[in-house]
PDB file of N, CA and C in Angstrom:
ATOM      1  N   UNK A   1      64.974 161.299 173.998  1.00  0.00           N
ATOM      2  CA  UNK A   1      65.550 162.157 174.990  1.00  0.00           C
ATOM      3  C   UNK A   1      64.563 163.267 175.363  1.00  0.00           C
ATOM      4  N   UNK A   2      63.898 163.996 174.351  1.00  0.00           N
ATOM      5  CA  UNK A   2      62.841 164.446 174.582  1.00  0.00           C
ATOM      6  C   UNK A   2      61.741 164.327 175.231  1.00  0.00           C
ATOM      7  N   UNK A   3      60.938 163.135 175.192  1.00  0.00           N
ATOM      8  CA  UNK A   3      59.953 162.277 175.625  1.00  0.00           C
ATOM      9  C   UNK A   3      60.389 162.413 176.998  1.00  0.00           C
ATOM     10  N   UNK A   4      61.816 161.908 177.266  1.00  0.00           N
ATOM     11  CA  UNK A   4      61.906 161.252 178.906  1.00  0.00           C
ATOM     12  C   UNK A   4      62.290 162.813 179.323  1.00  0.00           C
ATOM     13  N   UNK A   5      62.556 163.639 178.743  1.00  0.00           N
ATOM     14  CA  UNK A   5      62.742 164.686 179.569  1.00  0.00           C
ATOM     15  C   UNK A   5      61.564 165.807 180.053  1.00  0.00           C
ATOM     16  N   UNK A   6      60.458 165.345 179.181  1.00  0.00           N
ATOM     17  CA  UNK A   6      59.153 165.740 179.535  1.00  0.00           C
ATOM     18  C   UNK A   6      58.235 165.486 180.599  1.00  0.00           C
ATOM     19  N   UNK A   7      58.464 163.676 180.397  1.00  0.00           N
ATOM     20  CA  UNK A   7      58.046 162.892 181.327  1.00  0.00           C
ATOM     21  C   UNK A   7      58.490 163.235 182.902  1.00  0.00           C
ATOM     22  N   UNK A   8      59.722 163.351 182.934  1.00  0.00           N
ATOM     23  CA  UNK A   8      60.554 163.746 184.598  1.00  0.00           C
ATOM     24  C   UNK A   8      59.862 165.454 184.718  1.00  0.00           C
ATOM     25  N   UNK A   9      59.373 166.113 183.975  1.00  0.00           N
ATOM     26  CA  UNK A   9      59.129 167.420 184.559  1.00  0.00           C
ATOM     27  C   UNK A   9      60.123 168.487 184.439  1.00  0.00           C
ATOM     28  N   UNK A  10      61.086 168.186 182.942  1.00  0.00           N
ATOM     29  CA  UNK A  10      62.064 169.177 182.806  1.00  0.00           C
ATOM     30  C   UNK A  10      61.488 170.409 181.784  1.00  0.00           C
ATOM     31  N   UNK A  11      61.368 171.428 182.483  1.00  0.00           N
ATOM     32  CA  UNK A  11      60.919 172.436 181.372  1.00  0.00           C
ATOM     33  C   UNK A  11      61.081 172.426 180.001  1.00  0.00           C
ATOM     34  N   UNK A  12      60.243 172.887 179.036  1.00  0.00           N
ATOM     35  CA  UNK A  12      60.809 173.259 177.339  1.00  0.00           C
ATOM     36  C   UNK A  12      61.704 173.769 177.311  1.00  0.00           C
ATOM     37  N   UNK A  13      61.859 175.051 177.889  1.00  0.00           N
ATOM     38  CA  UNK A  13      63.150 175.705 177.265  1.00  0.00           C
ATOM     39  C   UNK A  13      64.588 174.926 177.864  1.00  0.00           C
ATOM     40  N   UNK A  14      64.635 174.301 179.049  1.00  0.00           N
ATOM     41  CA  UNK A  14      65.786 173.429 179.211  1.00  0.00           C
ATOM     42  C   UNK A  14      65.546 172.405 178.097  1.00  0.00           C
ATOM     43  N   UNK A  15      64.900 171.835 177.767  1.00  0.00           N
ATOM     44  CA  UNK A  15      64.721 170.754 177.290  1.00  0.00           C
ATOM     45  C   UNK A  15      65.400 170.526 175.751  1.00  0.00           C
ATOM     46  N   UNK A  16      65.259 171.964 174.986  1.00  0.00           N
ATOM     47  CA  UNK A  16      65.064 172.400 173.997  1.00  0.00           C
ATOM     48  C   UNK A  16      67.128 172.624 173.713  1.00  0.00           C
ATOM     49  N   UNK A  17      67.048 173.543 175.135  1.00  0.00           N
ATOM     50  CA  UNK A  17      68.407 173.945 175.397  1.00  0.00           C
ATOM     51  C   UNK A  17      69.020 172.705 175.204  1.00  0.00           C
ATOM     52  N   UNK A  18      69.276 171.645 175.603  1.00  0.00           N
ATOM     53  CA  UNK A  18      69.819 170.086 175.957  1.00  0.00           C
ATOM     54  C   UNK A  18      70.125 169.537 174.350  1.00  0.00           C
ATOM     55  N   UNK A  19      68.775 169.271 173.881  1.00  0.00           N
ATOM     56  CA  UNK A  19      69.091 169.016 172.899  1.00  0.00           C
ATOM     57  C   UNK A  19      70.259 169.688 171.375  1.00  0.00           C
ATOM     58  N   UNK A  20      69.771 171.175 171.467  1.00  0.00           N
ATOM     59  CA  UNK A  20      70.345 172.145 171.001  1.00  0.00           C
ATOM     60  C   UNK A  20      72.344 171.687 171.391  1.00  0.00           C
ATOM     61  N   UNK A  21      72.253 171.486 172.704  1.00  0.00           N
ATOM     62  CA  UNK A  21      73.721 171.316 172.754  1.00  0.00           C
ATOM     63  C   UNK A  21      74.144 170.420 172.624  1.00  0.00           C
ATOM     64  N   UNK A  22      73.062 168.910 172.557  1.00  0.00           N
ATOM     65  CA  UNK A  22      73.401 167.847 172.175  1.00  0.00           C
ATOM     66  C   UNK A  22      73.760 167.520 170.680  1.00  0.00           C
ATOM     67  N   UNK A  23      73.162 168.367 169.647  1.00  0.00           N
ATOM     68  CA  UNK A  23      72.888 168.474 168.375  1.00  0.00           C
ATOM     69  C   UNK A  23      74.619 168.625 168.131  1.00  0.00           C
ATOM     70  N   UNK A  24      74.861 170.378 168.796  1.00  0.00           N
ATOM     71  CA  UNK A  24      75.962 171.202 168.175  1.00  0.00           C
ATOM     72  C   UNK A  24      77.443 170.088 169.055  1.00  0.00           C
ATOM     73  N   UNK A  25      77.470 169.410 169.713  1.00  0.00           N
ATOM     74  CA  UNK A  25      78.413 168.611 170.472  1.00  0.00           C
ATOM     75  C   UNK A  25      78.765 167.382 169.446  1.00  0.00           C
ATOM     76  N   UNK A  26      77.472 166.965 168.593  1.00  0.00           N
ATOM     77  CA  UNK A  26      77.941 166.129 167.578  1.00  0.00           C
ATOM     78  C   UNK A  26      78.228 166.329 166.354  1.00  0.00           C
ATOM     79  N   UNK A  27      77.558 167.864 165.989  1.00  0.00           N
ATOM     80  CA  UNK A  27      78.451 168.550 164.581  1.00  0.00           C
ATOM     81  C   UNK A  27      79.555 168.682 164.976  1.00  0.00           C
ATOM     82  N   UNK A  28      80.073 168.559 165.907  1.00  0.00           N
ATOM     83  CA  UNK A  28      81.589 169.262 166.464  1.00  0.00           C
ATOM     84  C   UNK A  28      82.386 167.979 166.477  1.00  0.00           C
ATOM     85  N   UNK A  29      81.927 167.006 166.985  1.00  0.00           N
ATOM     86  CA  UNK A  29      82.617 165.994 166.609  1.00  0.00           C
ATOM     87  C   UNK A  29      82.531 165.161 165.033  1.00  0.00           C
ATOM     88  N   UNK A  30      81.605 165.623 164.496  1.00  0.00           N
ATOM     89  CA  UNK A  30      81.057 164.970 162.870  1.00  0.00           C
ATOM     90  C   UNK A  30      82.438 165.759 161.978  1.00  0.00           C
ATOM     91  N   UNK A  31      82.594 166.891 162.326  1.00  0.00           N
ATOM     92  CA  UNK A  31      83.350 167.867 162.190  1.00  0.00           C
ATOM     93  C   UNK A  31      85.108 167.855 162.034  1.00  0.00           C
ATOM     94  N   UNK A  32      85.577 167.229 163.276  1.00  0.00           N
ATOM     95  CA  UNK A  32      86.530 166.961 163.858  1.00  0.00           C
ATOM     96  C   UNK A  32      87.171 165.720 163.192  1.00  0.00           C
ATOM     97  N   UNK A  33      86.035 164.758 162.895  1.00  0.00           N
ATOM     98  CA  UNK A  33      85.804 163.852 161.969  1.00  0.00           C
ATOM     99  C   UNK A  33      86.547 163.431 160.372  1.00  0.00           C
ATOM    100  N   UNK A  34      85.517 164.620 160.009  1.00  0.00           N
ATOM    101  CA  UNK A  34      85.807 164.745 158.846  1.00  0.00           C
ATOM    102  C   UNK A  34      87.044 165.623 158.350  1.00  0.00           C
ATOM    103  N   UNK A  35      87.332 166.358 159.085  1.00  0.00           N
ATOM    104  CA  UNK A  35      88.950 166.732 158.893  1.00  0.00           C
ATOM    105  C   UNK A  35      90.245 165.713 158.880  1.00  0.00           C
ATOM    106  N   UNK A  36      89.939 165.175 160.034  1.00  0.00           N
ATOM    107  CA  UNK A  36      90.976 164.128 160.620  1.00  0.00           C
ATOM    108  C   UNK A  36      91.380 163.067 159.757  1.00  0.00           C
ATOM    109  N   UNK A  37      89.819 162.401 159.246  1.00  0.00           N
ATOM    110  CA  UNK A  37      89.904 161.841 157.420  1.00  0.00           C
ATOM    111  C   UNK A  37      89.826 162.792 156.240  1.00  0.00           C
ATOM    112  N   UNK A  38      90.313 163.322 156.033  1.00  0.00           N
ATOM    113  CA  UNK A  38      90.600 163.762 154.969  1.00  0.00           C
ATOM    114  C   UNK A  38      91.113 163.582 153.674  1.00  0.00           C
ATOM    115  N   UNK A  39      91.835 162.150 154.296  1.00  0.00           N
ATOM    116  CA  UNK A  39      92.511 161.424 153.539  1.00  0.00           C
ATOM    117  C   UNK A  39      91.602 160.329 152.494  1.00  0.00           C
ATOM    118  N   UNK A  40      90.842 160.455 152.995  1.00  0.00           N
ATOM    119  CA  UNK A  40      89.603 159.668 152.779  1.00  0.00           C
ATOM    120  C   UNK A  40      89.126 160.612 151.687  1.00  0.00           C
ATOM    121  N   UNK A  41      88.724 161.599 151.886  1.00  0.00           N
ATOM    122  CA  UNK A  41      88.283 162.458 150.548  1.00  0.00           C
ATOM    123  C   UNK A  41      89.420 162.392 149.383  1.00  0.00           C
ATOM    124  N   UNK A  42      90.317 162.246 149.741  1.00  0.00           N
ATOM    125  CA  UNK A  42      91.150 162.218 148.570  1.00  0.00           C
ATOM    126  C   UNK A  42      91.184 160.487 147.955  1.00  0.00           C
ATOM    127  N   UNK A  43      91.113 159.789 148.211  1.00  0.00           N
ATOM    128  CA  UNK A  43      90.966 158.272 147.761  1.00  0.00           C
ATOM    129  C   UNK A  43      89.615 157.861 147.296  1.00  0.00           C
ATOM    130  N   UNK A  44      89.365 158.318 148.035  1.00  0.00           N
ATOM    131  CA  UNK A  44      87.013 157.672 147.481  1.00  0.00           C
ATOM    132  C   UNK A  44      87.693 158.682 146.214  1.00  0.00           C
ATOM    133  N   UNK A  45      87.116 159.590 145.342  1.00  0.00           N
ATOM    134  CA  UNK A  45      87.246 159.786 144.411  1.00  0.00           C
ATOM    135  C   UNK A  45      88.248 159.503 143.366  1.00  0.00           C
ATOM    136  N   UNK A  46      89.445 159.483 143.898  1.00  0.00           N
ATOM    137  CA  UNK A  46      90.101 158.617 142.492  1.00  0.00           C
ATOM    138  C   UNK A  46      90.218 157.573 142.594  1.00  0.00           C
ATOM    139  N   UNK A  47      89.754 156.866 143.291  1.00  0.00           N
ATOM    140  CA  UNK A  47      89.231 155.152 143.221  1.00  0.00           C
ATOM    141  C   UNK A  47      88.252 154.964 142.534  1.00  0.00           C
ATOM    142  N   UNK A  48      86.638 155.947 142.658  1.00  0.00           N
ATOM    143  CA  UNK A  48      85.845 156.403 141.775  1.00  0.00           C
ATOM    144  C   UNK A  48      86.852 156.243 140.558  1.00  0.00           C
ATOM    145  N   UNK A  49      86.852 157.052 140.102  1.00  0.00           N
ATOM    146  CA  UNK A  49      86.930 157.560 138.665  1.00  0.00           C
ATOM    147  C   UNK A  49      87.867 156.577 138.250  1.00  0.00           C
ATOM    148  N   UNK A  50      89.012 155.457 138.699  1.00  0.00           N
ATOM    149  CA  UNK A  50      89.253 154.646 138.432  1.00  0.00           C
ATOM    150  C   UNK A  50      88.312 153.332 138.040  1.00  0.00           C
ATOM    151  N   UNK A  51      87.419 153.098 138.630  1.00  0.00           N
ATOM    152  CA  UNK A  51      86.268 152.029 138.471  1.00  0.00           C
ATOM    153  C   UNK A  51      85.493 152.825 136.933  1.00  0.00           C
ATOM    154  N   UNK A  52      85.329 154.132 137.196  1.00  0.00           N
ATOM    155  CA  UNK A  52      84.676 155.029 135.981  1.00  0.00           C
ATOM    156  C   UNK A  52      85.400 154.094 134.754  1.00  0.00           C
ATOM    157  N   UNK A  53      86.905 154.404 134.612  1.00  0.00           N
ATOM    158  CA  UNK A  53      87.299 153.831 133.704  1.00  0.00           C
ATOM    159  C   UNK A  53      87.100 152.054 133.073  1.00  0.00           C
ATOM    160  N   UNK A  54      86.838 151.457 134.391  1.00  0.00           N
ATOM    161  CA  UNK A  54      86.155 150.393 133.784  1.00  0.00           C
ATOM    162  C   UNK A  54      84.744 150.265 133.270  1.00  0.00           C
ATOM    163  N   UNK A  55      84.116 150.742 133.441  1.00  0.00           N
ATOM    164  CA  UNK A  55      83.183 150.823 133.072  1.00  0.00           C
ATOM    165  C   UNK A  55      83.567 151.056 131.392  1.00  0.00           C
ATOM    166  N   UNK A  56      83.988 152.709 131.357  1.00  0.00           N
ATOM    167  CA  UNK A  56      83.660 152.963 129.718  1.00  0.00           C
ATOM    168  C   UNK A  56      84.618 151.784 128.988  1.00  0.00           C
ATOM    169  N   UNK A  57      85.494 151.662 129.184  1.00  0.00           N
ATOM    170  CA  UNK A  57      86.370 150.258 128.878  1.00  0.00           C
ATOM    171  C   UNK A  57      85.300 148.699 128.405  1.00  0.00           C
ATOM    172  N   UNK A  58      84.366 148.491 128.983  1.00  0.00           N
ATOM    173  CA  UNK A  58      83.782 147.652 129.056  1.00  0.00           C
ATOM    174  C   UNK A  58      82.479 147.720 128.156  1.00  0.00           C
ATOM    175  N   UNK A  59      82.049 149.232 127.890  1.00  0.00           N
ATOM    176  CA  UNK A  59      80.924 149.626 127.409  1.00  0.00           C
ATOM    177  C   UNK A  59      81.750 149.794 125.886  1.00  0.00           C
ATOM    178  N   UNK A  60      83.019 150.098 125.639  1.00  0.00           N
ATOM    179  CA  UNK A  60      83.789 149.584 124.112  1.00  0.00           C
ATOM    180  C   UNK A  60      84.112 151.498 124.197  1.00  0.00           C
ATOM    181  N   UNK A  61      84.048 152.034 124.971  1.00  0.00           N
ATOM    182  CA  UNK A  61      84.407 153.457 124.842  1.00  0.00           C
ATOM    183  C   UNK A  61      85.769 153.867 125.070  1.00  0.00           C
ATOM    184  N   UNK A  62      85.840 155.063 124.881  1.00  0.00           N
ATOM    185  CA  UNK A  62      87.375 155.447 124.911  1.00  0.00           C
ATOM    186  C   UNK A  62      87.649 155.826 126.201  1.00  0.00           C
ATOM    187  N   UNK A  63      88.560 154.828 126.907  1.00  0.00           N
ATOM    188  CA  UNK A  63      89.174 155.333 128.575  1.00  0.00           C
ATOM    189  C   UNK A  63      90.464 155.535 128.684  1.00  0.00           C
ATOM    190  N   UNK A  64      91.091 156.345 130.126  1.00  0.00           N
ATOM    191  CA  UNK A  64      92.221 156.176 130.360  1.00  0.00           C
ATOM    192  C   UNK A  64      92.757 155.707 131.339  1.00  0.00           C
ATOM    193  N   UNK A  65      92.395 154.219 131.341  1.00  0.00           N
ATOM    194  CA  UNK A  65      92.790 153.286 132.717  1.00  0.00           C
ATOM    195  C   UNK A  65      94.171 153.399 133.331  1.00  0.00           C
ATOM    196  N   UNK A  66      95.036 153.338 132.236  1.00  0.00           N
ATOM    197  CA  UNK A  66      96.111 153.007 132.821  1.00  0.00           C
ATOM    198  C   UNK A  66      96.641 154.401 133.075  1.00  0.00           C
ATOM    199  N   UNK A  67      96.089 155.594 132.888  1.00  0.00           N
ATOM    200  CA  UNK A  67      96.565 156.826 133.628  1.00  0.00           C
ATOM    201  C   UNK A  67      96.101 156.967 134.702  1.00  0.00           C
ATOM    202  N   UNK A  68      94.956 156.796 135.087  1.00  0.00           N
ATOM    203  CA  UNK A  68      94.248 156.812 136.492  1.00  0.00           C
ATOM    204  C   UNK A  68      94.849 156.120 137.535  1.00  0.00           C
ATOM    205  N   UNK A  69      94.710 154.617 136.656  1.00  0.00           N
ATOM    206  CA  UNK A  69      95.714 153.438 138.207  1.00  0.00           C
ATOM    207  C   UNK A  69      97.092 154.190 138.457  1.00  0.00           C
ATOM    208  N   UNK A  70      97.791 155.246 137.515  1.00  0.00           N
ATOM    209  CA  UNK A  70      99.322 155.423 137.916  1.00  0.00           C
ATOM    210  C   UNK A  70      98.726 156.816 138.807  1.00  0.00           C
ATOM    211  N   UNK A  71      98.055 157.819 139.091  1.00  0.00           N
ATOM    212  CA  UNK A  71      97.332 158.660 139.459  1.00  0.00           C
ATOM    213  C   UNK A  71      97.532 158.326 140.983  1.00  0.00           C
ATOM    214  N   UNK A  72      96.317 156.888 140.840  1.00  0.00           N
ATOM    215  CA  UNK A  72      96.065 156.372 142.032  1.00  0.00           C
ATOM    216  C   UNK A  72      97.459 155.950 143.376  1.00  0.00           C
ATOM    217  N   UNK A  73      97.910 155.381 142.273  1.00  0.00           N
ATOM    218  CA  UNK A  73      99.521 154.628 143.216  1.00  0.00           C
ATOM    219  C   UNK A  73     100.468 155.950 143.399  1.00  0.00           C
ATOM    220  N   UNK A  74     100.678 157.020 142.755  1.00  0.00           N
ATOM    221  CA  UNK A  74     101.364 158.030 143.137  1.00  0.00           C
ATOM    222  C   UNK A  74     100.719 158.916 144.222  1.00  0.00           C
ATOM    223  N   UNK A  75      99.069 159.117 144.633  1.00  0.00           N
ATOM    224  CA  UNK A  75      98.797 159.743 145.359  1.00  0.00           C
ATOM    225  C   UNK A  75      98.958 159.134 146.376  1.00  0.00           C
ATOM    226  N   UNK A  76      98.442 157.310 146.838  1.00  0.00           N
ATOM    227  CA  UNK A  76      99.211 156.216 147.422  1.00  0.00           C
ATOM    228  C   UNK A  76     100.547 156.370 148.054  1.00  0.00           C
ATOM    229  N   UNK A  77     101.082 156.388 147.358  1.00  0.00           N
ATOM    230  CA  UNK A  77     102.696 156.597 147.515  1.00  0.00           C
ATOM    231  C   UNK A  77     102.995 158.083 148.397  1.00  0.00           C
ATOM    232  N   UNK A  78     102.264 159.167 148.085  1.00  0.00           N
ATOM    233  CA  UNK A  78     102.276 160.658 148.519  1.00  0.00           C
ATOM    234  C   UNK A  78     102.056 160.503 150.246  1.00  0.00           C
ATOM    235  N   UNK A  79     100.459 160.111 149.811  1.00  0.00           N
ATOM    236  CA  UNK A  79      99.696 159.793 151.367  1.00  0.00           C
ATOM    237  C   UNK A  79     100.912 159.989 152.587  1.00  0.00           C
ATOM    238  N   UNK A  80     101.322 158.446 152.906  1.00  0.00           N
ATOM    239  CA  UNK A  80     102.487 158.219 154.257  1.00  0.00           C
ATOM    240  C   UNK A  80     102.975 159.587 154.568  1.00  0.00           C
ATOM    241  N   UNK A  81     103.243 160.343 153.387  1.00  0.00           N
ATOM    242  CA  UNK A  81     103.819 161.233 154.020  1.00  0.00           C
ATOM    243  C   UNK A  81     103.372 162.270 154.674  1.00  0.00           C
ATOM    244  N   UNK A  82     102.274 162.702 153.876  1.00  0.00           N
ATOM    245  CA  UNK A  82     101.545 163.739 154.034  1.00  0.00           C
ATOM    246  C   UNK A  82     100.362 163.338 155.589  1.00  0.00           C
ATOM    247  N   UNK A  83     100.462 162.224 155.741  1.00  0.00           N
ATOM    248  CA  UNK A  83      99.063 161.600 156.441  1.00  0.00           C
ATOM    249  C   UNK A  83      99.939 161.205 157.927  1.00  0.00           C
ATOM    250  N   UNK A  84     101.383 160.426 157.833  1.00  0.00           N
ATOM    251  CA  UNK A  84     101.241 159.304 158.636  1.00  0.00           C
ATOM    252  C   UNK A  84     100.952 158.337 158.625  1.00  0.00           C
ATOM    253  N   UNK A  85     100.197 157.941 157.836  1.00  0.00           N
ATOM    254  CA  UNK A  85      99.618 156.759 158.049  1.00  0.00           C
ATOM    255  C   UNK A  85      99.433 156.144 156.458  1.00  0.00           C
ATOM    256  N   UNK A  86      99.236 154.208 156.221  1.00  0.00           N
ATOM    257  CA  UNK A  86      99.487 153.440 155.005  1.00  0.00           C
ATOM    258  C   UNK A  86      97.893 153.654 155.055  1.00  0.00           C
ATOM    259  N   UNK A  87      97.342 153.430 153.967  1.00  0.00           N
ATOM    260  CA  UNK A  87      96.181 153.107 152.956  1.00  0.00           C
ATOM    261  C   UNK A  87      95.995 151.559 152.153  1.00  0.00           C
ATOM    262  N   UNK A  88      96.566 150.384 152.778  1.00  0.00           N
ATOM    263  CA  UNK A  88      96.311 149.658 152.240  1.00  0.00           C
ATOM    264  C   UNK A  88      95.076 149.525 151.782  1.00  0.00           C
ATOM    265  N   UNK A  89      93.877 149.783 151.808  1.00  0.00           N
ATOM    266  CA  UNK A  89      92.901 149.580 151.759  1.00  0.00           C
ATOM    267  C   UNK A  89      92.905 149.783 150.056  1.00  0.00           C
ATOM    268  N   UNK A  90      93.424 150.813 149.404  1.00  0.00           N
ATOM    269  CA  UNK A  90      93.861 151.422 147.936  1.00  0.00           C
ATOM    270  C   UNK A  90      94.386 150.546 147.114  1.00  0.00           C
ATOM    271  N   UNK A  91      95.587 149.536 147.876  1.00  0.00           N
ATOM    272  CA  UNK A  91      95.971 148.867 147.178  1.00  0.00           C
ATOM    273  C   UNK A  91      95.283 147.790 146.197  1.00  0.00           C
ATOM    274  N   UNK A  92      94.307 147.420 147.858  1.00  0.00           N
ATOM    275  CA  UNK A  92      93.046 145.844 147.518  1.00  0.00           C
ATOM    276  C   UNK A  92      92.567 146.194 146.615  1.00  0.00           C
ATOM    277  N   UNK A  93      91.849 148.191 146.334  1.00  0.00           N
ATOM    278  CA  UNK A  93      91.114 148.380 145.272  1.00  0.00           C
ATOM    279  C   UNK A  93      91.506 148.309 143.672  1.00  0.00           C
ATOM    280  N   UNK A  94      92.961 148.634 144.102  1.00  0.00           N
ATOM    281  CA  UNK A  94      94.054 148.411 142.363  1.00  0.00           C
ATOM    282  C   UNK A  94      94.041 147.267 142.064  1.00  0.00           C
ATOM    283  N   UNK A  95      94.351 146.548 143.082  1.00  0.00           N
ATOM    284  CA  UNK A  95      94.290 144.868 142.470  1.00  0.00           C
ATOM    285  C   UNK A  95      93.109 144.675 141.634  1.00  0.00           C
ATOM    286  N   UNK A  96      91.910 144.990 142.911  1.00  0.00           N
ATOM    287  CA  UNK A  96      90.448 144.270 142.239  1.00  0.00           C
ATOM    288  C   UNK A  96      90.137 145.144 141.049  1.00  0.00           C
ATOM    289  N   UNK A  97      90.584 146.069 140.617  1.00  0.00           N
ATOM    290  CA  UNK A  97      90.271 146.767 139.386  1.00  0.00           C
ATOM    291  C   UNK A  97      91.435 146.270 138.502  1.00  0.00           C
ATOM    292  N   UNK A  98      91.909 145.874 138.721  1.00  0.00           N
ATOM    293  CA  UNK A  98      93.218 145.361 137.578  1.00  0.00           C
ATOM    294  C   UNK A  98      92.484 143.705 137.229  1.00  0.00           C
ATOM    295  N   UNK A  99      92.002 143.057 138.267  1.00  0.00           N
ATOM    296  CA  UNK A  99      91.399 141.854 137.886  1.00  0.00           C
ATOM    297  C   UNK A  99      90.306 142.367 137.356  1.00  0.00           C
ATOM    298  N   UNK A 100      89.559 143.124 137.055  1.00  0.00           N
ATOM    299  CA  UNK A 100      88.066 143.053 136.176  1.00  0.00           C
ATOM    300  C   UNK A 100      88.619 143.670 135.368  1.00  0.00           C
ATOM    301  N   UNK A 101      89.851 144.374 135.110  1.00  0.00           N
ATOM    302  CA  UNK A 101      90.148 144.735 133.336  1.00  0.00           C
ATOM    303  C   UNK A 101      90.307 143.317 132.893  1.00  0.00           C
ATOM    304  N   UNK A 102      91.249 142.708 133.692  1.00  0.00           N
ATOM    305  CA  UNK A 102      91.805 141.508 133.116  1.00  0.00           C
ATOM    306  C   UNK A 102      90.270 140.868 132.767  1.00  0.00           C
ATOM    307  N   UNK A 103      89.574 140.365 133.361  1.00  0.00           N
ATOM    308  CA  UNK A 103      88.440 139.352 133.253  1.00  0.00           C
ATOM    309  C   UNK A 103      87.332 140.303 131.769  1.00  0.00           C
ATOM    310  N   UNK A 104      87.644 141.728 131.615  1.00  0.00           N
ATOM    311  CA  UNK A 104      86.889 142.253 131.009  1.00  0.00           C
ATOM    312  C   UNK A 104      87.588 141.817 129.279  1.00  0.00           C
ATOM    313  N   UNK A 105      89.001 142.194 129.777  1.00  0.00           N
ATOM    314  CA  UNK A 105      89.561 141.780 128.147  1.00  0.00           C
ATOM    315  C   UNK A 105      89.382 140.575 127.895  1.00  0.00           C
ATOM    316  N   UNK A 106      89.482 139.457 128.632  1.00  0.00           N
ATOM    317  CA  UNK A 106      89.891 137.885 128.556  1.00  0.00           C
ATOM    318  C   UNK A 106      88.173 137.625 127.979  1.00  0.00           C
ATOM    319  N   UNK A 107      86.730 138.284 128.319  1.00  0.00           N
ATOM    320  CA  UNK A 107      85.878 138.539 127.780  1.00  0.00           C
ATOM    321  C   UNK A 107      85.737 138.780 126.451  1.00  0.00           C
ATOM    322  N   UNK A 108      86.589 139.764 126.107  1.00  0.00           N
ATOM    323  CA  UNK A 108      86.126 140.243 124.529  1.00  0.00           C
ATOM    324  C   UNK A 108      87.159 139.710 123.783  1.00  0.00           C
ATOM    325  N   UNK A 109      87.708 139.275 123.952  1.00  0.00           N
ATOM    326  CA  UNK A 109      88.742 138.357 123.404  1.00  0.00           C
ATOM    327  C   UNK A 109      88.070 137.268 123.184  1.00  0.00           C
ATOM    328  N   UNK A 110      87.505 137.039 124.067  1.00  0.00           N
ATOM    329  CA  UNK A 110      86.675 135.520 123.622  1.00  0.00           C
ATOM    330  C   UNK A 110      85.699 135.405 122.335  1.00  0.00           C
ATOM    331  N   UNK A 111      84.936 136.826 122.630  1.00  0.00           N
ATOM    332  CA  UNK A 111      84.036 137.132 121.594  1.00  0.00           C
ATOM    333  C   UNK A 111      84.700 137.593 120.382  1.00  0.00           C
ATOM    334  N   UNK A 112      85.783 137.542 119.603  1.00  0.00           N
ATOM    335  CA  UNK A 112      85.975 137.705 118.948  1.00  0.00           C
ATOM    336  C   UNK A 112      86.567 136.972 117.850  1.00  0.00           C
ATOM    337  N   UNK A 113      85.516 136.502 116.824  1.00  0.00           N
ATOM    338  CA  UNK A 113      85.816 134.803 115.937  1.00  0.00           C
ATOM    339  C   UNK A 113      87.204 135.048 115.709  1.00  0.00           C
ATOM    340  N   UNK A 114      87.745 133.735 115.558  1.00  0.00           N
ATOM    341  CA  UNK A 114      89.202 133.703 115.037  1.00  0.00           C
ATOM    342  C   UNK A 114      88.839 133.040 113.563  1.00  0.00           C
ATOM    343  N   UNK A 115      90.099 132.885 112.971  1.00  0.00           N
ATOM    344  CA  UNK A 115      89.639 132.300 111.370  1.00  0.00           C
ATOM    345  C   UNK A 115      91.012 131.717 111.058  1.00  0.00           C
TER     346      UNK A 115
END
């Protein structure tokens, strides 16, 4: 935008100006953005820290899975109201974290001689 606005013979300080308002027109919408999801800040992290728990689970450490997934489905459950709007997207992630506990225990279960 720069380049071509040089090229046509538009002064620096317009030029400069343009961009400047082009910049602050998309913090304003980056902005607008990120409020509007908000909801989004609240799910990425305890979906995080839900996966967290598989992990230490898996590494033989001490977790609290099954407090987190109830965490998760009650803030789930909260959302609609507070938002308007469903989050299925939360759900897919409970499932797929409920299948890699499962696949994680059905794992160490295996490894463990019977007699």
């Amino acid at each position: 935008m720069a380049t071509a606005g040089l090229k046509i013979g538009v002064s620096t300080a317009n030029m400069f100006l343009g961009l400047l308002s082009f910049i602050t027109g998309m913090a304003i919408v980056a902005l607008i953005f990120c409020l509007y999801n908000k909801r989004l800040n609240i799910s990425l992290p305890m979906t995080a820290s839900l996966y967290s728990q598989l992990v230490l689970i898996s590494n033989n450490k001490k977790a609290n899975y099954f407090e987190e997934r109830t965490k998760v489905l009650e803030a789930v459950e909260i959302m609609p109201r507070i938002y308007q709007v469903r989050d299925p997207w939360v759900f897919q992630v409970v499932k797929s974290a409920d299948k890699i506990l499962t696949r994680i225990t059905w794992n160490k279960n295996k490894k463990i001689p019977r007699h």
